[in-house]
C-alpha atoms as a PDB file:
ATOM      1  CA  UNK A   1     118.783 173.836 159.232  1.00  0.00           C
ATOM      2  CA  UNK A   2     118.972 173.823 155.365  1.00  0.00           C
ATOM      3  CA  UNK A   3     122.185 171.545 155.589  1.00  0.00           C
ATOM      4  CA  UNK A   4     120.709 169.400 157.934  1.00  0.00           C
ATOM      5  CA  UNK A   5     117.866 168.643 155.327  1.00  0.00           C
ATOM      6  CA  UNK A   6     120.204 168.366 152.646  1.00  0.00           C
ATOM      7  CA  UNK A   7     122.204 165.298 154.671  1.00  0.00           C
ATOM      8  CA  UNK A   8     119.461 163.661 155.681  1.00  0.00           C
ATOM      9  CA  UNK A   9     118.231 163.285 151.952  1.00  0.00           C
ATOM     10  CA  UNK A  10     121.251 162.113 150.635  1.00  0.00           C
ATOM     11  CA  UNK A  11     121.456 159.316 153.046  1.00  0.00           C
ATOM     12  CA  UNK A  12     117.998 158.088 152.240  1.00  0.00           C
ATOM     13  CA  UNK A  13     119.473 158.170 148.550  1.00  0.00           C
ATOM     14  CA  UNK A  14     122.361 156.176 149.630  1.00  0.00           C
ATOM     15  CA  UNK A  15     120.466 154.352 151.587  1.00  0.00           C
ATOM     16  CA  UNK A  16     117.908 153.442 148.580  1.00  0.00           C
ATOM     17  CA  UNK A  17     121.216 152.890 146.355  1.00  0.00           C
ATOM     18  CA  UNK A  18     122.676 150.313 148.303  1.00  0.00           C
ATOM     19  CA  UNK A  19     119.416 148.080 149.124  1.00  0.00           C
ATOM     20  CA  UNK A  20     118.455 147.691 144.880  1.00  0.00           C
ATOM     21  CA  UNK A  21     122.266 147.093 144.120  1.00  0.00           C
ATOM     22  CA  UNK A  22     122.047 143.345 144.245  1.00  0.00           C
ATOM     23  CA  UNK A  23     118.822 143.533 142.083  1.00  0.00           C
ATOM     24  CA  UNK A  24     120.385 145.700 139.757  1.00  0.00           C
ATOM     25  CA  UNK A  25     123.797 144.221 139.104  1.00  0.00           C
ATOM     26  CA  UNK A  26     121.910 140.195 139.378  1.00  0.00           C
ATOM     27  CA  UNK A  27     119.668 141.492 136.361  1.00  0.00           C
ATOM     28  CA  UNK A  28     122.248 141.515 133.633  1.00  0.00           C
ATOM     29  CA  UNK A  29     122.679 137.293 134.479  1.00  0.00           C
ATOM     30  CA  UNK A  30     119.120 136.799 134.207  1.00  0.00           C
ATOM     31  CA  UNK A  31     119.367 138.067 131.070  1.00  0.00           C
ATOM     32  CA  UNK A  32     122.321 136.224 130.261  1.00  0.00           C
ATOM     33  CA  UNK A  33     120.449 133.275 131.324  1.00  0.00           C
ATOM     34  CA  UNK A  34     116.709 133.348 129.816  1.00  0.00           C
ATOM     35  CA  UNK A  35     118.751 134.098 126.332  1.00  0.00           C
ATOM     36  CA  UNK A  36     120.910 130.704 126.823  1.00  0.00           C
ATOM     37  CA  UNK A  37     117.999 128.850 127.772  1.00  0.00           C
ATOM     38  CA  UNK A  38     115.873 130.382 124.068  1.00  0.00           C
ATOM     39  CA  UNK A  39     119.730 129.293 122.321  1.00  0.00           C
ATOM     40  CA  UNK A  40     119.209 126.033 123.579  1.00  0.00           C
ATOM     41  CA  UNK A  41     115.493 125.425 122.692  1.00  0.00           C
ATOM     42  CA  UNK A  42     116.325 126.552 119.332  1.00  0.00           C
ATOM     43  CA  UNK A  43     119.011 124.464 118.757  1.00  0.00           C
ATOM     44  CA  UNK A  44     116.643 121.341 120.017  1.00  0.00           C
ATOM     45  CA  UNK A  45     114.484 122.431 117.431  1.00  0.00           C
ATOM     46  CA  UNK A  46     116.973 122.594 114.705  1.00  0.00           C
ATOM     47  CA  UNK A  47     118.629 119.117 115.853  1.00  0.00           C
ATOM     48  CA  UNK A  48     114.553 117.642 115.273  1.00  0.00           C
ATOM     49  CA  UNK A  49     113.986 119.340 111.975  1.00  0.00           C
ATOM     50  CA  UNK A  50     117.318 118.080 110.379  1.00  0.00           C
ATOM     51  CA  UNK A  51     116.533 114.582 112.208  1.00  0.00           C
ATOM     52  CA  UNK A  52     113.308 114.036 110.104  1.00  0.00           C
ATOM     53  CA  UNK A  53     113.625 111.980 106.671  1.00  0.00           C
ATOM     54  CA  UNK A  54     114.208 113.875 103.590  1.00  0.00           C
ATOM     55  CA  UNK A  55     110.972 112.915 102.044  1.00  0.00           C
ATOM     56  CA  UNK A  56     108.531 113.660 105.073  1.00  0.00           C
ATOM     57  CA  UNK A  57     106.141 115.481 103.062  1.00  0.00           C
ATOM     58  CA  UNK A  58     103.108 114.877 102.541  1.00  0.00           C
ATOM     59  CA  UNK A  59     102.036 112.268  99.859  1.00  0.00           C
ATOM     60  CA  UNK A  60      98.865 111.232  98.028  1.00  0.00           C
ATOM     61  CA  UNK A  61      98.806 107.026  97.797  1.00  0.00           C
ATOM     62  CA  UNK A  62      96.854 105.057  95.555  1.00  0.00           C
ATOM     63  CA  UNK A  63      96.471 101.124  95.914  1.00  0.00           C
ATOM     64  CA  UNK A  64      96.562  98.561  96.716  1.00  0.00           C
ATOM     65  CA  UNK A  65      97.674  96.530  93.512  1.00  0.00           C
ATOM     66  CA  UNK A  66      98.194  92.764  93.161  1.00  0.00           C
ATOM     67  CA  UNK A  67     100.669  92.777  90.981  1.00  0.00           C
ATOM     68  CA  UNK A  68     103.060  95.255  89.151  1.00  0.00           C
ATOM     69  CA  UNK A  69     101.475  94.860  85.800  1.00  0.00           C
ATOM     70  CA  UNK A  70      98.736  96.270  87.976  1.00  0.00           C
ATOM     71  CA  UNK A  71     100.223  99.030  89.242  1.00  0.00           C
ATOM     72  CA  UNK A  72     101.900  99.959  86.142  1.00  0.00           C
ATOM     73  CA  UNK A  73      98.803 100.344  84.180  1.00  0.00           C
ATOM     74  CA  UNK A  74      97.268 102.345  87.453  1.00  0.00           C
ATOM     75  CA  UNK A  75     100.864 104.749  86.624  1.00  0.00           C
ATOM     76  CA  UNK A  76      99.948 104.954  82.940  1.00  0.00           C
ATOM     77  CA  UNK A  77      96.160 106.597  83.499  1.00  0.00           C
ATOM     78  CA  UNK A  78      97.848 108.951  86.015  1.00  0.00           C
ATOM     79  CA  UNK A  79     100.446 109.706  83.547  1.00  0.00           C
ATOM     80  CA  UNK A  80      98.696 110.304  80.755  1.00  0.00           C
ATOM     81  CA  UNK A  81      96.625 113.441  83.282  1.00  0.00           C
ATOM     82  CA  UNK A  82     100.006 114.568  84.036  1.00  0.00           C
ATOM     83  CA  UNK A  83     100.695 112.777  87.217  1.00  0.00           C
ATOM     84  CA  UNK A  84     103.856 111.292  87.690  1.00  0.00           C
ATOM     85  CA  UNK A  85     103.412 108.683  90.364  1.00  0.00           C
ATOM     86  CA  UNK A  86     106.446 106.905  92.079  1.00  0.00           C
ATOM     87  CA  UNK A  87     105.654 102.980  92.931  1.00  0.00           C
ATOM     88  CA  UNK A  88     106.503 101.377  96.528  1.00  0.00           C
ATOM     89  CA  UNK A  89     105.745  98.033  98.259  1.00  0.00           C
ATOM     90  CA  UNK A  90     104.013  97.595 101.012  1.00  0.00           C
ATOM     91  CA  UNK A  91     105.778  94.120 102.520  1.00  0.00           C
ATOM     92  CA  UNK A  92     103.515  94.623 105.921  1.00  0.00           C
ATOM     93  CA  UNK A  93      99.962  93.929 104.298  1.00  0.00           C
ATOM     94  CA  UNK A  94      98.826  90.330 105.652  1.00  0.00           C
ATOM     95  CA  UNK A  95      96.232  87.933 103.728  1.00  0.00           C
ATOM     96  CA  UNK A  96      94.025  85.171 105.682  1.00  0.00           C
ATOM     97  CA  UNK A  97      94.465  81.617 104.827  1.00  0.00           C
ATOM     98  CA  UNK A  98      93.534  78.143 105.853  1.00  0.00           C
ATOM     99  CA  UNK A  99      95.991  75.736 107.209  1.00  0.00           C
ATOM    100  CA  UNK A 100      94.982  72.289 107.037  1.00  0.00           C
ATOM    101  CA  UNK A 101      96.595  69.643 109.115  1.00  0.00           C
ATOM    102  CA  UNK A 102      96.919  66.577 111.633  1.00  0.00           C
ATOM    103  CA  UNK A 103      97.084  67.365 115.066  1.00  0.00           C
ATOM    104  CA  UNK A 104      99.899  66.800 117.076  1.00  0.00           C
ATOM    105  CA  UNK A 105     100.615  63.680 117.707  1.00  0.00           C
ATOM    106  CA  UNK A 106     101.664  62.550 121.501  1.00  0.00           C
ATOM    107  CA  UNK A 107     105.376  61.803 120.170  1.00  0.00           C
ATOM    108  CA  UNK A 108     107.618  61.908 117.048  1.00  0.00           C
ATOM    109  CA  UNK A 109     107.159  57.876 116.950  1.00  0.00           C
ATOM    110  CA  UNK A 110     103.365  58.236 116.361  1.00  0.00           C
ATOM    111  CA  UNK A 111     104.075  61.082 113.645  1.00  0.00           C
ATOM    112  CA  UNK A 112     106.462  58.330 111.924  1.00  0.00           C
ATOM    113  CA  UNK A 113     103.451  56.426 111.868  1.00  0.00           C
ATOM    114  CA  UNK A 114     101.017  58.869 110.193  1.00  0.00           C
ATOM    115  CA  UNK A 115     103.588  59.393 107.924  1.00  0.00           C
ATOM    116  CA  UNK A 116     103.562  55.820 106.739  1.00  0.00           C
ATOM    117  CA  UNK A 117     100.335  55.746 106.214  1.00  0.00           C
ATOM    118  CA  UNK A 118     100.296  59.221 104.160  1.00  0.00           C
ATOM    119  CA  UNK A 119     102.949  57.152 101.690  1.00  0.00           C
ATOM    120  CA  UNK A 120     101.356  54.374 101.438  1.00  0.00           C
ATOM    121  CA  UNK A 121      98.385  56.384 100.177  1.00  0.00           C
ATOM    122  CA  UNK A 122     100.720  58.004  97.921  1.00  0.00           C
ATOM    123  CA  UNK A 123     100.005  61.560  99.554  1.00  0.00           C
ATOM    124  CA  UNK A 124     103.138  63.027  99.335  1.00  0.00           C
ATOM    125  CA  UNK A 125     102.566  66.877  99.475  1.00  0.00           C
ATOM    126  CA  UNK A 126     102.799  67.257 103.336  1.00  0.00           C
ATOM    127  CA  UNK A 127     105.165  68.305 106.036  1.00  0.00           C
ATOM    128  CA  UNK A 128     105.713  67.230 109.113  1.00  0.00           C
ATOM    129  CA  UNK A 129     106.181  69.888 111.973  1.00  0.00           C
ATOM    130  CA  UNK A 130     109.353  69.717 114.167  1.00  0.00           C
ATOM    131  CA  UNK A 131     108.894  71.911 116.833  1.00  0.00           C
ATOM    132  CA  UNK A 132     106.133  74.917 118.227  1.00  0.00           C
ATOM    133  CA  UNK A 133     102.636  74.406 119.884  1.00  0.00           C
ATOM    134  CA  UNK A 134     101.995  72.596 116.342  1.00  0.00           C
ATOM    135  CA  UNK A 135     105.074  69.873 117.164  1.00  0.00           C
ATOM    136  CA  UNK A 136     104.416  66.523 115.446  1.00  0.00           C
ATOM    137  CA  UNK A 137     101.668  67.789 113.599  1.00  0.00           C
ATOM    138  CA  UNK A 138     101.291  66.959 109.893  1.00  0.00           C
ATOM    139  CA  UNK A 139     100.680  69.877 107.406  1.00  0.00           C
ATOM    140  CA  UNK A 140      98.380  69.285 104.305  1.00  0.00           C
ATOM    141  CA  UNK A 141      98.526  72.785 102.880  1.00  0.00           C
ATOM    142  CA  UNK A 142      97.890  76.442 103.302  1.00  0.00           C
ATOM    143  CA  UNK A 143      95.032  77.301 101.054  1.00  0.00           C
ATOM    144  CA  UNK A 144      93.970  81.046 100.134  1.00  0.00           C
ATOM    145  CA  UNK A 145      90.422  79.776  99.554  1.00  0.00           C
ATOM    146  CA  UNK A 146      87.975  78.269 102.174  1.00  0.00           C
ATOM    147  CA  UNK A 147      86.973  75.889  99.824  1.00  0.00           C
ATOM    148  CA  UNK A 148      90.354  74.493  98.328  1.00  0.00           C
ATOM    149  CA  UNK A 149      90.638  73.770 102.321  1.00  0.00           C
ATOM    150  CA  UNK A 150      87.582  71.850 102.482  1.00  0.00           C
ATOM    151  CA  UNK A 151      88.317  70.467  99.232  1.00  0.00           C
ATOM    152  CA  UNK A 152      91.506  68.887 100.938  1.00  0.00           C
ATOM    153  CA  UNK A 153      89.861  67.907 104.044  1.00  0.00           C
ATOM    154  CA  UNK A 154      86.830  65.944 102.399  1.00  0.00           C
ATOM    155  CA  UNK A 155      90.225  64.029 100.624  1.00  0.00           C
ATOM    156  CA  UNK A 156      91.857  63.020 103.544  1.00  0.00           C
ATOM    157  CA  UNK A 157      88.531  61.874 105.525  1.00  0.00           C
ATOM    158  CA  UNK A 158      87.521  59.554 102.592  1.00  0.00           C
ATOM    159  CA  UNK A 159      91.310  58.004 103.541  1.00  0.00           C
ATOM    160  CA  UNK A 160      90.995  57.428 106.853  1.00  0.00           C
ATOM    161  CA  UNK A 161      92.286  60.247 108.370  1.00  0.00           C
ATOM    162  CA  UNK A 162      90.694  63.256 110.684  1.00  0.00           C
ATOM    163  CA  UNK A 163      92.475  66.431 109.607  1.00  0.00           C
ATOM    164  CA  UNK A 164      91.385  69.894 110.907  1.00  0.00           C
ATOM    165  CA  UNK A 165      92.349  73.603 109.511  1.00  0.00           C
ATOM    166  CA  UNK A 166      93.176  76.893 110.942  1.00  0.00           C
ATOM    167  CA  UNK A 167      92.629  80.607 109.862  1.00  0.00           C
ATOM    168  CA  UNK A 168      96.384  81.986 109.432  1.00  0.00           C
ATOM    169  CA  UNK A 169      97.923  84.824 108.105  1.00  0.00           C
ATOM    170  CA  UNK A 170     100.495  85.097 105.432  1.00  0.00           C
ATOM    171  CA  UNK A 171     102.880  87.688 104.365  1.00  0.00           C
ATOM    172  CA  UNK A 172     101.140  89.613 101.106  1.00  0.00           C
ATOM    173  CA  UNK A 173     103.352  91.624  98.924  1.00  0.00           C
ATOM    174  CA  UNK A 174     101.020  94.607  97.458  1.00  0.00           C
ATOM    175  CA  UNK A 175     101.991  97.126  95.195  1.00  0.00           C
ATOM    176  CA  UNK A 176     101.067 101.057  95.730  1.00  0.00           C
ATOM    177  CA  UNK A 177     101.587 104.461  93.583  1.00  0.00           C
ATOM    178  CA  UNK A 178     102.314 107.892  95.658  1.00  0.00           C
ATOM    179  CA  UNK A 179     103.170 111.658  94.022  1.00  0.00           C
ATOM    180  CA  UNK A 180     103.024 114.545  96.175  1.00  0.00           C
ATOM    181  CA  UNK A 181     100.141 116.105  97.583  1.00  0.00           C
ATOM    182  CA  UNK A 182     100.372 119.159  95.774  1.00  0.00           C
ATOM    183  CA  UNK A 183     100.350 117.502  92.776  1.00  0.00           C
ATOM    184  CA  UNK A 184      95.985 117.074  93.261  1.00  0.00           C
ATOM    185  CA  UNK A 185      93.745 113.997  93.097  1.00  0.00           C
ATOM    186  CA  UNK A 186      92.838 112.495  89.635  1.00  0.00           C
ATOM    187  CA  UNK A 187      89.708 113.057  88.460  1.00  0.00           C
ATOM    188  CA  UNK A 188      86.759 110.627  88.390  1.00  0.00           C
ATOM    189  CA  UNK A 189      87.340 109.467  85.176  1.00  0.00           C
ATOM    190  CA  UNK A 190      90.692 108.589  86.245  1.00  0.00           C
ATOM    191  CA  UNK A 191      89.423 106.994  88.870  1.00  0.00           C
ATOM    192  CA  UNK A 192      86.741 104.940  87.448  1.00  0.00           C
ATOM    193  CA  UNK A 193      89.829 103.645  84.894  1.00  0.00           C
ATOM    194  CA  UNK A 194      91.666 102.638  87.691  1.00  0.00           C
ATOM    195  CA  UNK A 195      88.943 100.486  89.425  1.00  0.00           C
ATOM    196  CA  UNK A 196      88.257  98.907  86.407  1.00  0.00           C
ATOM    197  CA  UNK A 197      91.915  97.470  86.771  1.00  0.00           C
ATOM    198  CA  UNK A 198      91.405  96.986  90.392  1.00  0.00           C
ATOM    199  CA  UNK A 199      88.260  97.599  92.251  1.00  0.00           C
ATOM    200  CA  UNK A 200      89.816  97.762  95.678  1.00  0.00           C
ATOM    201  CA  UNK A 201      92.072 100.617  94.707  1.00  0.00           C
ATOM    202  CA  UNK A 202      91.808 103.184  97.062  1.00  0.00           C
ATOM    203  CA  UNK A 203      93.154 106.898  97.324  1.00  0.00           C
ATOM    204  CA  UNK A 204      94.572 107.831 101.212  1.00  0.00           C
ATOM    205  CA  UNK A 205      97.191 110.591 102.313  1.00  0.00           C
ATOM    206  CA  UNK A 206     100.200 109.407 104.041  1.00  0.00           C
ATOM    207  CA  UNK A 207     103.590 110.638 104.728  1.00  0.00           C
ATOM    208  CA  UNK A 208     105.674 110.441 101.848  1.00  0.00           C
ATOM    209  CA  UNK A 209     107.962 107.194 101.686  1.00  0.00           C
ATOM    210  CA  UNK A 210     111.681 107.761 101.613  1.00  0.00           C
ATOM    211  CA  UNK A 211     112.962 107.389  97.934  1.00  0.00           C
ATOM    212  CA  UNK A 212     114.927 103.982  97.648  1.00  0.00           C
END
């Protein structure tokens, strides 16, 4: 009876063996797997890190400055509180302006005309436009000030002629100083110094600009 027992246990256990093989022996390659899949993440990682510009700190940036003189005197004060402050150019920045003109004329013929009578009033600063929404018109000038445009169009009406402006915008070169962020603000008397060379000058945080 004893023996009987004793078989009928050891089957179960064989039994119970052989149904958690596949489990067992498939484990191993899960494994294998979740540790390929963490490699690979890493290594995307790594590949983004190396991909970012050498100089992607963080930066402090002071500006903007008209003109380098400007920005060379802001670099002085900074200097002179142990700052050392690296200058860039910001060739994005846009200024408004007034574009006076003639409006199109209906064909190059009738431009040829104006143009005549421009010379014969001995205005000669003007352009004529060859092509664009503006085709055929006659430029007078793009003027930074409102009133050097209204200056120009109070001209032309005494002459004879009816010339209207637009607000544009023009390309502005400005000038700014950046050091890194750990290297602190300046203080207020810095500060007030540096206003007093340009009153717009303002401090920001930005990432740092890839040396040239």
């Amino acid at each position: 009876m004893k023996w009987l027992i004793y078989l009928l246990l050891l089957a179960n256990i064989g039994v119970f063996f052989w149904h958690f093989r596949p489990a067992m022996l498939s484990a191993p390659e899960d494994q294998d797997e979740a540790a390929s899949s963490l490699s690979l993440v890493l290594l995307q990682e790594a590949r983004e890190r190396s991909a970012e510009p050498a100089g992607a700190g963080r930066c402090l940036d002071l500006g903007p400055f008209e003109t380098v003189k400007q920005a060379s005197r802001a670099a002085a004060a900074l200097k002179a509180h142990g700052i050392k402050a690296r200058q860039r150019i910001n060739r994005e920045a846009r200024r408004k302006a007034y574009w006076v003109l003639l409006p199109p004329a209906i064909s190059r013929e009738e431009a040829r005309k104006t143009l005549k009578k421009l010379k014969k009033q001995k205005i000669n600063d003007y352009f004529l436009v060859p092509t664009g929404d503006k085709a055929n018109a006659i430029s007078l000038g793009v003027f930074s000030k409102f009133e050097s445009a209204h200056r120009r169009i109070k001209q032309m009406q005494k002459l004879g002629f009816k010339p209207v402006f637009e607000k544009v915008e023009l390309a502005k070169r400005e000038y700014w100083l950046e050091w890194p962020l750990e290297a602190g603000k300046p203080p207020s008397s810095v500060m007030e110094t540096i206003r007093r060379i340009r009153a717009e000058a303002r401090l920001t945080s930005r990432t740092c600009a890839a040396a040239s």
